[in-house]
N, C-alpha and C. Protein backbone atom coordinates (compact mmCIF):
# COMPACT_ATOMS: atom_id res chain seq x y z
N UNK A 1 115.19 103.85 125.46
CA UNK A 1 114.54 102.64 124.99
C UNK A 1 113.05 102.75 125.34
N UNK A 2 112.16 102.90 124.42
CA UNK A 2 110.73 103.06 124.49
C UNK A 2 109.69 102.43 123.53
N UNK A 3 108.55 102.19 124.01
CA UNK A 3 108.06 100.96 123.26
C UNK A 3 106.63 102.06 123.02
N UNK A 4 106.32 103.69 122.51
CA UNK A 4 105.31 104.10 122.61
C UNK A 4 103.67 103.69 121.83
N UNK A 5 103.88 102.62 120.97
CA UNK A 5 103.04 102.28 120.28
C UNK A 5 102.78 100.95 120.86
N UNK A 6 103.25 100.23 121.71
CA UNK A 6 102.75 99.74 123.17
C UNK A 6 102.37 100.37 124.28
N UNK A 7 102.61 101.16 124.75
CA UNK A 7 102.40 101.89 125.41
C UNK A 7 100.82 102.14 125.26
N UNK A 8 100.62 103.03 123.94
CA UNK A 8 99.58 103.21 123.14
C UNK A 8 98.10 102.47 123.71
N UNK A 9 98.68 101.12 123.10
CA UNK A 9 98.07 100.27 123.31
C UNK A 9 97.44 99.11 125.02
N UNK A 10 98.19 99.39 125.89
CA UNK A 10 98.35 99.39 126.89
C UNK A 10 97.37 100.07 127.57
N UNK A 11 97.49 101.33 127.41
CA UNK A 11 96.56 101.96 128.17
C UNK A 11 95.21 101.96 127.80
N UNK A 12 94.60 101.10 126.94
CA UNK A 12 93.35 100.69 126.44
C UNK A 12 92.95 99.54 127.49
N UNK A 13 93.91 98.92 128.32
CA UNK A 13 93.47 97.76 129.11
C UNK A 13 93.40 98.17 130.25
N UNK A 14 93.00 97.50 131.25
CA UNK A 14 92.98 97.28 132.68
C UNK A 14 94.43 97.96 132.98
N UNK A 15 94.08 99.10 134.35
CA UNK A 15 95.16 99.72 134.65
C UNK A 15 95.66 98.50 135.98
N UNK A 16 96.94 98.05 136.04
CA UNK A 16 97.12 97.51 137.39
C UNK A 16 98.55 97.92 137.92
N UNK A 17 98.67 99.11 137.64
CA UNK A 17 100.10 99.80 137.57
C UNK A 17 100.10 100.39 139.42
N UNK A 18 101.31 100.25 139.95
CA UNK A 18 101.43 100.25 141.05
C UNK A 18 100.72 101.73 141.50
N UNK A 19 100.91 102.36 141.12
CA UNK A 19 99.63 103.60 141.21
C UNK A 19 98.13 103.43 141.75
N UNK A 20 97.77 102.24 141.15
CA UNK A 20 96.27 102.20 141.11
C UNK A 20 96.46 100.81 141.98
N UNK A 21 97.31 99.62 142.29
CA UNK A 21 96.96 98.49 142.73
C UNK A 21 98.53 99.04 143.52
N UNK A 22 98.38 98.27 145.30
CA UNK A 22 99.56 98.34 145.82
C UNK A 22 99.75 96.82 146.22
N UNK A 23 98.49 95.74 146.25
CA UNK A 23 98.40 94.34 146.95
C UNK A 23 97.99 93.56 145.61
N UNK A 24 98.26 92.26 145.45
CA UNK A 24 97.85 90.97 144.73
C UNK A 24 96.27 91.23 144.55
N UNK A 25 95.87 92.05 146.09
CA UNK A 25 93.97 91.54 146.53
C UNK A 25 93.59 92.93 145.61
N UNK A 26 94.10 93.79 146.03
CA UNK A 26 93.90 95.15 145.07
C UNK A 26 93.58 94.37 143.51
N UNK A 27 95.07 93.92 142.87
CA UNK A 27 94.45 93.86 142.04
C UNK A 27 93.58 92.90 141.08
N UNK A 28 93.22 91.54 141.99
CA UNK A 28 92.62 90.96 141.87
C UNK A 28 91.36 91.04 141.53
N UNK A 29 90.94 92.21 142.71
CA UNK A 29 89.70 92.80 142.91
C UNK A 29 89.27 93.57 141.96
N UNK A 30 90.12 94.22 140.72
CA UNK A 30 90.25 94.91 139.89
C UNK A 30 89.73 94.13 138.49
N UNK A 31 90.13 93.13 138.39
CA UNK A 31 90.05 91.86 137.71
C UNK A 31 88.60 91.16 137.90
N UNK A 32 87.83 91.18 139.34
CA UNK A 32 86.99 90.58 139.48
C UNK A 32 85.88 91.62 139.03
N UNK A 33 86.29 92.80 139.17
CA UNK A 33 85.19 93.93 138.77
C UNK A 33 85.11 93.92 137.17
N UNK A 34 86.08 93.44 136.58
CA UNK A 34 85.94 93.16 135.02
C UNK A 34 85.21 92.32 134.37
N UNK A 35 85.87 91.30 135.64
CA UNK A 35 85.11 89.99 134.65
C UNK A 35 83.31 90.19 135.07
N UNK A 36 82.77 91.01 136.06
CA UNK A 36 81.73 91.17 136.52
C UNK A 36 81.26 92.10 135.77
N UNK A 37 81.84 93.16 135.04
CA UNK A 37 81.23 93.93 133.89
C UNK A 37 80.91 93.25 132.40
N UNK A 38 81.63 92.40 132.09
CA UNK A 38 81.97 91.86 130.86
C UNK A 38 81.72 90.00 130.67
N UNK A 39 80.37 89.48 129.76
CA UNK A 39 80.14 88.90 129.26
C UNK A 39 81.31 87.34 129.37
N UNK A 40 81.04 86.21 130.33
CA UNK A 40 82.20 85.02 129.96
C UNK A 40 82.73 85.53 128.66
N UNK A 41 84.24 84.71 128.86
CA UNK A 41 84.87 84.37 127.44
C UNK A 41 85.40 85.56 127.58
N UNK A 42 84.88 86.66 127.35
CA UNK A 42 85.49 88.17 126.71
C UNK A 42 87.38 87.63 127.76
N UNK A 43 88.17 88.56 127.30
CA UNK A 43 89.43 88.67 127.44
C UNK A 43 89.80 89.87 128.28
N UNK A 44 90.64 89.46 129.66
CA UNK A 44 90.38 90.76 130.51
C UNK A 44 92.18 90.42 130.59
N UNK A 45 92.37 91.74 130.03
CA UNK A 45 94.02 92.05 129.87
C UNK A 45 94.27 93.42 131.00
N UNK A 46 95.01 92.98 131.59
CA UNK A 46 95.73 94.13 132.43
C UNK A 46 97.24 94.41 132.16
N UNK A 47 97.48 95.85 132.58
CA UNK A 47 99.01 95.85 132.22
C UNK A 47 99.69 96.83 133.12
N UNK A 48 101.09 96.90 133.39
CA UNK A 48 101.70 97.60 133.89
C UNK A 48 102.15 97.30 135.47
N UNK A 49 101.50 95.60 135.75
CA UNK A 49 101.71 95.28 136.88
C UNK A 49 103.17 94.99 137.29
N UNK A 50 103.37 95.68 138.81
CA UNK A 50 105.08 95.85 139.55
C UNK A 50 104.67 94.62 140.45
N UNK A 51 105.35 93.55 140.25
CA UNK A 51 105.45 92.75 141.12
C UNK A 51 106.14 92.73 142.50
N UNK A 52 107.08 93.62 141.99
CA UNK A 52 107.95 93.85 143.44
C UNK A 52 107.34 95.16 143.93
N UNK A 53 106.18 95.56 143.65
CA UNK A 53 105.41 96.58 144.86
C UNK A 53 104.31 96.06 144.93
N UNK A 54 103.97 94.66 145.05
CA UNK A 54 102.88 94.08 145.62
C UNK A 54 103.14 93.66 147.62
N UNK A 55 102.17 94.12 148.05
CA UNK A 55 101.94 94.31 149.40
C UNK A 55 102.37 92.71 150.06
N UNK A 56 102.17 91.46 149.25
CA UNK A 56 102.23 90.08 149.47
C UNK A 56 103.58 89.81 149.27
N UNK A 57 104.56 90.65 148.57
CA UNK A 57 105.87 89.96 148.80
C UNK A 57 105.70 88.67 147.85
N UNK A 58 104.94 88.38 147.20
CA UNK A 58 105.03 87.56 145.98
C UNK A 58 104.93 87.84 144.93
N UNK A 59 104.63 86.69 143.96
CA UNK A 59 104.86 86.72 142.57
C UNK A 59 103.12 86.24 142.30
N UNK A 60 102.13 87.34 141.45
CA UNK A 60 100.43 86.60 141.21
C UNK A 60 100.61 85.23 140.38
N UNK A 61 99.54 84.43 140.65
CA UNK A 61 99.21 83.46 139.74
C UNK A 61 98.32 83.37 139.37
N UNK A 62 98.47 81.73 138.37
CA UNK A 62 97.27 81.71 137.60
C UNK A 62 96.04 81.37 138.25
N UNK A 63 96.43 81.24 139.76
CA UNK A 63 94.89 80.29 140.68
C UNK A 63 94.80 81.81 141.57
N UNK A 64 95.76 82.81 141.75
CA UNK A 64 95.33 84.19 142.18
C UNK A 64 94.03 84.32 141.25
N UNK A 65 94.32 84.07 139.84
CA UNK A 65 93.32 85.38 138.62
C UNK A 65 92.36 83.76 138.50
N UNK A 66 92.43 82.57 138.67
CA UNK A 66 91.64 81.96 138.54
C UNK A 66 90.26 81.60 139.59
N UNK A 67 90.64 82.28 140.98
CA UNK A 67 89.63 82.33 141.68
C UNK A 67 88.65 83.49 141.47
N UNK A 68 89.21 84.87 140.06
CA UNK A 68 88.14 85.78 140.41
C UNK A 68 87.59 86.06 138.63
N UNK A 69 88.29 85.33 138.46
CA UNK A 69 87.52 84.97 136.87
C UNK A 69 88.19 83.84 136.02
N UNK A 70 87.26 83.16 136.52
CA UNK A 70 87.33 81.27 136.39
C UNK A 70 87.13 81.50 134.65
N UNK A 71 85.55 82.19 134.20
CA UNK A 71 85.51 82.15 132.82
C UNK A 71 85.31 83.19 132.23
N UNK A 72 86.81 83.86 132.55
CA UNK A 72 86.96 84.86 130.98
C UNK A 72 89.08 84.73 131.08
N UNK A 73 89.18 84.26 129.95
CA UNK A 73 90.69 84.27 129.74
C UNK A 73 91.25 85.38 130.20
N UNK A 74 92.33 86.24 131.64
CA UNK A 74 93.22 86.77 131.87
C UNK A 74 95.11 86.90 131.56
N UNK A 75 95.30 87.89 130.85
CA UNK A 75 96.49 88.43 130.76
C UNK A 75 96.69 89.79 131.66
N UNK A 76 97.76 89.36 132.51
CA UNK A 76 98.46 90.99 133.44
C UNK A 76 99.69 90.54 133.05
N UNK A 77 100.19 91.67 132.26
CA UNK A 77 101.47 92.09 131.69
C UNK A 77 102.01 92.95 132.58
N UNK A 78 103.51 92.05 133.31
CA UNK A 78 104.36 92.97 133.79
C UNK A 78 104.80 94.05 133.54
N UNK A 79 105.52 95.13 134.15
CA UNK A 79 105.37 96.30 133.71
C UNK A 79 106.42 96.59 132.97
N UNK A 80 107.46 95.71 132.62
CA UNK A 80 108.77 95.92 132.27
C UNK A 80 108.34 95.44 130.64
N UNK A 81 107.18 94.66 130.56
CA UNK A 81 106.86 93.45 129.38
C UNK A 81 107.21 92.59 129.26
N UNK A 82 108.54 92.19 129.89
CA UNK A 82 108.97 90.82 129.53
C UNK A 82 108.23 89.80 129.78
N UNK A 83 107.50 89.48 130.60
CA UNK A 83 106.44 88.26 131.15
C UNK A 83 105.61 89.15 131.70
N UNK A 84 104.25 87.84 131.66
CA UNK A 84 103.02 87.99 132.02
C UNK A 84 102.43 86.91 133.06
N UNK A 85 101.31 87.19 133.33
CA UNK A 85 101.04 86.22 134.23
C UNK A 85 99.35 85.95 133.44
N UNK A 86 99.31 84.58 133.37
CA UNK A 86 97.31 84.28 132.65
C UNK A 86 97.03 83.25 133.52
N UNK A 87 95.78 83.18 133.53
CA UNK A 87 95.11 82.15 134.31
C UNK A 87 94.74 81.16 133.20
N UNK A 88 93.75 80.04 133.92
CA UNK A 88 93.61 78.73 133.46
C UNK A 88 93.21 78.41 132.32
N UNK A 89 91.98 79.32 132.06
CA UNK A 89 91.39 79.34 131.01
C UNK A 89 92.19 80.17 129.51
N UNK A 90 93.13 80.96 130.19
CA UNK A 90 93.90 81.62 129.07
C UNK A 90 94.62 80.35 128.80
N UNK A 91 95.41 79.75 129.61
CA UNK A 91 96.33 78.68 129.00
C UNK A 91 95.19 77.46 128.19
N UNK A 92 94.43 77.36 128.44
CA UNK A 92 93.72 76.56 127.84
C UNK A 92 93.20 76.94 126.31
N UNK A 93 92.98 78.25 126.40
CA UNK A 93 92.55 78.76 124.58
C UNK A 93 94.21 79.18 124.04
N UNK A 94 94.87 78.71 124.71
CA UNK A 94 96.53 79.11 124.25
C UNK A 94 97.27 77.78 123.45
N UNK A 95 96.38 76.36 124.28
CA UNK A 95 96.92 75.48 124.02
C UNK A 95 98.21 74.39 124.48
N UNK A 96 98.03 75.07 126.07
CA UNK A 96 99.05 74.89 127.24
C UNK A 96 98.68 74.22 128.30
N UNK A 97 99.91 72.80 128.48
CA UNK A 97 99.21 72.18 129.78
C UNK A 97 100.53 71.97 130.61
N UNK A 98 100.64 71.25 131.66
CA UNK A 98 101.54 70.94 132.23
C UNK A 98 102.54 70.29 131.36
N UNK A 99 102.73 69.67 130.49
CA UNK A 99 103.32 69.03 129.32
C UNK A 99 104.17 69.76 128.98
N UNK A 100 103.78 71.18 128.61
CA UNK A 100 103.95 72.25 127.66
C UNK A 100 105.34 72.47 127.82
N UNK A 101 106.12 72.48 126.60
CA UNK A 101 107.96 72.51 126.96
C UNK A 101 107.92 73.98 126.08
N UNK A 102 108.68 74.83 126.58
CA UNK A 102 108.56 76.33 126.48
C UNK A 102 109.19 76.45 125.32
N UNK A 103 108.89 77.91 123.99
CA UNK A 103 109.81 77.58 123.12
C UNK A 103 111.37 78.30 123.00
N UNK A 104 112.22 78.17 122.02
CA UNK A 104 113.64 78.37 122.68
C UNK A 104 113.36 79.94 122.71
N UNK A 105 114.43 80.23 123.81
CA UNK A 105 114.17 81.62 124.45
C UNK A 105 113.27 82.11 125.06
N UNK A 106 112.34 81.04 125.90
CA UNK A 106 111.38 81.81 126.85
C UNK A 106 111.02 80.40 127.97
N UNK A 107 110.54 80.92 128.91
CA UNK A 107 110.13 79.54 129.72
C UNK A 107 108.87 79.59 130.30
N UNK A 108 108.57 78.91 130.54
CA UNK A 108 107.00 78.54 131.47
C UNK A 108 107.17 78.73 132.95
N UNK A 109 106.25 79.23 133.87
CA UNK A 109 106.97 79.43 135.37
C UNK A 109 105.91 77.91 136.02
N UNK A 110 106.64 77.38 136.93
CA UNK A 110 105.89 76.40 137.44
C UNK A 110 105.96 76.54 138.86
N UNK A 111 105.30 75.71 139.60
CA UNK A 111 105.04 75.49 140.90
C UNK A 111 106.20 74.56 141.64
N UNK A 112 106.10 74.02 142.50
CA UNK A 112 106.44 72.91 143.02
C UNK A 112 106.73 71.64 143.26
N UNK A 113 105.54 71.41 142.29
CA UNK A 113 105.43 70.02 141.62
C UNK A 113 105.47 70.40 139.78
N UNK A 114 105.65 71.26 139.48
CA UNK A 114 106.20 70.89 137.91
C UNK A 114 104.94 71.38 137.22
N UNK A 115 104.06 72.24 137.51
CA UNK A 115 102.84 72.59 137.02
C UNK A 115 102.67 73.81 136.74
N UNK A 116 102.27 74.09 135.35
CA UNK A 116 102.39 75.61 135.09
C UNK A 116 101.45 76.55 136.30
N UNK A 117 102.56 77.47 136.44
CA UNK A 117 101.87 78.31 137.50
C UNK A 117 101.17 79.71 136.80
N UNK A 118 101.16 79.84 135.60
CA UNK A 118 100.58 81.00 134.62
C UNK A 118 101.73 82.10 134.12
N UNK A 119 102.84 81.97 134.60
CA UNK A 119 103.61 82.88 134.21
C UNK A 119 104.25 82.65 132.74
N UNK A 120 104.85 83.65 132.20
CA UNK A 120 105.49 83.06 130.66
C UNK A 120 106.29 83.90 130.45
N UNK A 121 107.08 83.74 130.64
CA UNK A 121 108.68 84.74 129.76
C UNK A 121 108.65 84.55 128.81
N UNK A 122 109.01 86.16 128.16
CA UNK A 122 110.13 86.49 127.41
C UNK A 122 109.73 85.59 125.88
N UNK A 123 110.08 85.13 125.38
CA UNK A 123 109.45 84.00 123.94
C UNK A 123 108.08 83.18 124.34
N UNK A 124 108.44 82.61 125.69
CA UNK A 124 106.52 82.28 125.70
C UNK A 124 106.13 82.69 125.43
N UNK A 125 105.68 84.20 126.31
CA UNK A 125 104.83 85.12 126.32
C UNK A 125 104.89 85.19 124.60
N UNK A 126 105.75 85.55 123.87
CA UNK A 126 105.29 86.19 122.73
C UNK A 126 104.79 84.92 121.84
N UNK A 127 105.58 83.78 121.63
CA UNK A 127 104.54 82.70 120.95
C UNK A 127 102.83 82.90 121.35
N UNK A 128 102.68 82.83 122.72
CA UNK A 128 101.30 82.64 123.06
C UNK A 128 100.47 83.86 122.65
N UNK A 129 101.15 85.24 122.92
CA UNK A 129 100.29 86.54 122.48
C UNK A 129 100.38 86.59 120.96
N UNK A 130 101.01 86.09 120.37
CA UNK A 130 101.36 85.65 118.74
C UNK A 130 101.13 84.17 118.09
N UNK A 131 100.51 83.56 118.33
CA UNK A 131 101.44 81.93 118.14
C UNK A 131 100.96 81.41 116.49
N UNK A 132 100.83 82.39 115.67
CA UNK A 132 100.93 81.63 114.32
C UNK A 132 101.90 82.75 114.13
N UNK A 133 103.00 83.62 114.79
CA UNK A 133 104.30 84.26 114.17
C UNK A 133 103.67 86.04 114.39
N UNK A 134 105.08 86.65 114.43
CA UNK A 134 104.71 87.82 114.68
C UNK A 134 104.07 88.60 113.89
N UNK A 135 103.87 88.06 112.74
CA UNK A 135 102.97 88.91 111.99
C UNK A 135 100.89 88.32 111.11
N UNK A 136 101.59 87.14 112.40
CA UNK A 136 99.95 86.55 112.40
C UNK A 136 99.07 87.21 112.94
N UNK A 137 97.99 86.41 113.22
CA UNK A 137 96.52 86.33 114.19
C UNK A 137 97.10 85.78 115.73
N UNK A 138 96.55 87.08 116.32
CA UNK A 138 96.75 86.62 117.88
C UNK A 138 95.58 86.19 118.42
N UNK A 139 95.44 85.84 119.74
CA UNK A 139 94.54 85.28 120.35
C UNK A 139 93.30 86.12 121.15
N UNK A 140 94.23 87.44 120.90
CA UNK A 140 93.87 88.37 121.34
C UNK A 140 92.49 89.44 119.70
N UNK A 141 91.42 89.68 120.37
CA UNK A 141 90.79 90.74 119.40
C UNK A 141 91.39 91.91 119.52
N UNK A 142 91.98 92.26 118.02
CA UNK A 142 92.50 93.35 117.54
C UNK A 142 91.86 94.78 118.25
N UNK A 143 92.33 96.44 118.60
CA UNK A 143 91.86 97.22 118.75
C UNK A 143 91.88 98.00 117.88
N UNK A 144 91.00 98.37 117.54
CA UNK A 144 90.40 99.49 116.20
C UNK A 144 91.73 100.42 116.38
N UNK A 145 92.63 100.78 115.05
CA UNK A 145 92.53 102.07 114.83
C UNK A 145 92.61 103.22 115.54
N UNK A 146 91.36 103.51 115.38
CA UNK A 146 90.89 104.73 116.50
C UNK A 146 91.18 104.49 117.75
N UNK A 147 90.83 103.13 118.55
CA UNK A 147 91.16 103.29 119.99
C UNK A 147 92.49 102.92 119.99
N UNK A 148 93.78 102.84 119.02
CA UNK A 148 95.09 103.01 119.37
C UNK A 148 95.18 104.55 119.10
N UNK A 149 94.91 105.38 118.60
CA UNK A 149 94.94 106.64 117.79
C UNK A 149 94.93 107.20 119.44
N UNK A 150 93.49 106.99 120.06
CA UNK A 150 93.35 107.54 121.29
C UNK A 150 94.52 107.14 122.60
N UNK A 151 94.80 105.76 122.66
CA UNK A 151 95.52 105.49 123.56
C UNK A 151 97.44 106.06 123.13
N UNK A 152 97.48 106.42 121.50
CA UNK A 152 98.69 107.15 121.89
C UNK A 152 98.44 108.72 121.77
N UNK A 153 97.26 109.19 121.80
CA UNK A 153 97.17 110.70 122.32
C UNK A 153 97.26 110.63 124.10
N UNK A 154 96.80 109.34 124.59
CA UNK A 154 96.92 109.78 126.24
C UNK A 154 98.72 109.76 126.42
N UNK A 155 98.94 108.59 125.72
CA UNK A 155 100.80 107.87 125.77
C UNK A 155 101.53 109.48 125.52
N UNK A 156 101.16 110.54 124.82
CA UNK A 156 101.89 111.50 124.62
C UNK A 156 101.87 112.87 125.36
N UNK A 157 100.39 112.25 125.93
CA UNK A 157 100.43 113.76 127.14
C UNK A 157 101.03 113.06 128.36
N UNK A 158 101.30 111.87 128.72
CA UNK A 158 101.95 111.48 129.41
C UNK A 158 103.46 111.62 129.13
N UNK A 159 104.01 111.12 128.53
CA UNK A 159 104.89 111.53 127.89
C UNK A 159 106.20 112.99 127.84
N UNK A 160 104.69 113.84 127.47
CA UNK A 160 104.89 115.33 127.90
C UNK A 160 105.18 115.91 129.25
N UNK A 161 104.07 115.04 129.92
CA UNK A 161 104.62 115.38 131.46
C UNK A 161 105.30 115.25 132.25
N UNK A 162 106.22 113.81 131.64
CA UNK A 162 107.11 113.91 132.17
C UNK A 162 108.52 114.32 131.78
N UNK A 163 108.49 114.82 130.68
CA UNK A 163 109.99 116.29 129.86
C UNK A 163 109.75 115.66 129.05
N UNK A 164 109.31 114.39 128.03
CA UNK A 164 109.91 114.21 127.05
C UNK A 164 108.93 114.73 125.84
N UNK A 165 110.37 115.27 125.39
CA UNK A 165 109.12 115.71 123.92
C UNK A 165 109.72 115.28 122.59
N UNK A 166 110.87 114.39 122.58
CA UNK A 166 110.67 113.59 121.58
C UNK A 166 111.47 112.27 121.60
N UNK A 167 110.90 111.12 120.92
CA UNK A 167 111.67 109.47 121.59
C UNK A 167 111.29 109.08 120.19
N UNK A 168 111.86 107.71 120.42
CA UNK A 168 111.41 106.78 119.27
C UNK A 168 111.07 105.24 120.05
N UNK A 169 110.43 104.48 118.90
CA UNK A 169 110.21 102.90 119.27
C UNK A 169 111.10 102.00 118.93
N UNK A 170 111.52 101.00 119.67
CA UNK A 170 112.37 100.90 119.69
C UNK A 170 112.07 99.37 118.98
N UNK A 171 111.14 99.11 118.66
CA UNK A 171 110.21 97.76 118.39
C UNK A 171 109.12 98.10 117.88
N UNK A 172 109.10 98.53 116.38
CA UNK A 172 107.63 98.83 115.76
C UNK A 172 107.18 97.45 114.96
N UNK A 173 106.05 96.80 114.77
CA UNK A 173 105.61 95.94 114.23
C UNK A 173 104.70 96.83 113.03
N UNK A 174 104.23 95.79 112.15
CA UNK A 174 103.46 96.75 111.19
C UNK A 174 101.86 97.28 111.70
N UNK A 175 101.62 97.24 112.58
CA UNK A 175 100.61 98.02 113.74
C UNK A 175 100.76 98.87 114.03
N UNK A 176 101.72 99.22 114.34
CA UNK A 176 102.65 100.11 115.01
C UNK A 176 102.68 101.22 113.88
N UNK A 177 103.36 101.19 112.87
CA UNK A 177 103.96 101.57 111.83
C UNK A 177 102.21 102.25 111.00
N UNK A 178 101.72 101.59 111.10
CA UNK A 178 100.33 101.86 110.69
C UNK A 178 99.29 103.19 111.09
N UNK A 179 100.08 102.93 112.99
CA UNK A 179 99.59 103.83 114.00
C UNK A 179 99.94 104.96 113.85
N UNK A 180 101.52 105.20 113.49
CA UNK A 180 102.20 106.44 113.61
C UNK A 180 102.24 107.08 112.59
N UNK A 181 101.98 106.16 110.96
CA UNK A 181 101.57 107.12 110.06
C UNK A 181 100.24 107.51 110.12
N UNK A 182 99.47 107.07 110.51
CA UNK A 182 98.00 107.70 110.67
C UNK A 182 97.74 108.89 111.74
N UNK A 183 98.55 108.85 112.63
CA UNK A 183 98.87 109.86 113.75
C UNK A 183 99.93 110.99 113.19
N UNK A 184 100.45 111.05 112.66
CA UNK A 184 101.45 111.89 111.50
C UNK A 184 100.29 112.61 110.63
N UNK A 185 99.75 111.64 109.79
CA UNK A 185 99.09 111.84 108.81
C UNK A 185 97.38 113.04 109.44
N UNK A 186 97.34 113.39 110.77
CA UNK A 186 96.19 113.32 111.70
C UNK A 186 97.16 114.82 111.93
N UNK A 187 97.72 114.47 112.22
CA UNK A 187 98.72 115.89 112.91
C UNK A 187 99.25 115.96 114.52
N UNK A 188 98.88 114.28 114.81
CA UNK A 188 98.47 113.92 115.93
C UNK A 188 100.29 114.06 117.24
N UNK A 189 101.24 114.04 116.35
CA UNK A 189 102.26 113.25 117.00
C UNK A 189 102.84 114.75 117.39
N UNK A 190 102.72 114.89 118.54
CA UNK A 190 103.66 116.49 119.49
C UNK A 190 104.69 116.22 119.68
């Protein structure tokens, strides 16, 4: 079961894969160096984060990623994909408040008192990274082409290194499908 045209795409963002981050502060700090390179507003997506090899023995939130970039919308995508974790300002250009009743098949993670804590399973997550339908406009700016072209030439020497030399997706969208004939069509796919 492999998702390589995510994958692809993935590795175009913020690395926060237990490799590179072992603490919450690690990769917070990772996050704060982003939003410190990059213009408010811009969109600082991380991916590949292991929650259960964070040094804190917890779960990040949205007031973790909201103390180190208040204004630029954050997504860290767990590493499995099923949920993510965004801060304040993401739920806010998402259209999400404490109110917010999750849609069927996914839930909202909350606090203590009943307050979204930034997390989103499973159908959240995908309404919100989708929310006019899976074959709409996301919230997210599209990546060229070319920088998926590149991120599944890294996805395949990775890939390679570790034995596999041939898989399939197991979940292609028409992005996807777009990617791999142009990477076919390139001579690109080993």
């Amino acid at each position: 079961h492999m998702h390589p045209s995510t994958v692809a795409e993935d590795l175009l963002n913020l690395d926060v894969s237990s490799t590179v981050v072992r603490s919450l502060s690690e990769l917070t700090q990772k996050v704060l160096d982003q939003a410190v390179a990059t213009p408010a507003g811009t969109w600082i997506r991380g991916t590949r984060y292991d929650d259960a090899k964070m040094a804190e023995g917890r779960v990040l939130t949205r007031w973790d990623l909201d103390e180190v970039a208040p204004e630029h919308p954050v997504l860290i995508v767990q590493v499995a994909g099923h949920w993510a974790v965004v801060n304040s300002k993401a739920l806010e250009l998402g259209g999400l408040d404490d109110a917010a009743e999750a849609p069927p098949g996914g839930a909202y993670g909350r606090d203590g008192n009943g307050r979204l804590n930034g997390i989103l399973y499973e159908r959240a997550l995908t309404a919100f990274v989708r929310p006019t339908g899976a074959h709409g406009p996301t919230l997210f700016p599209a990546a060229s082409l070319e920088d998926r072209l590149g991120g599944l030439a890294r996805a395949l020497t990775m890939f390679h290194a570790s034995g596999l030399t041939s898989l399939g997706d197991a979940h292609v969208r028409p992005a996807g499908l777009a990617l791999y004939q142009e990477a076919e069509r390139r001579g690109l796919l080993s």
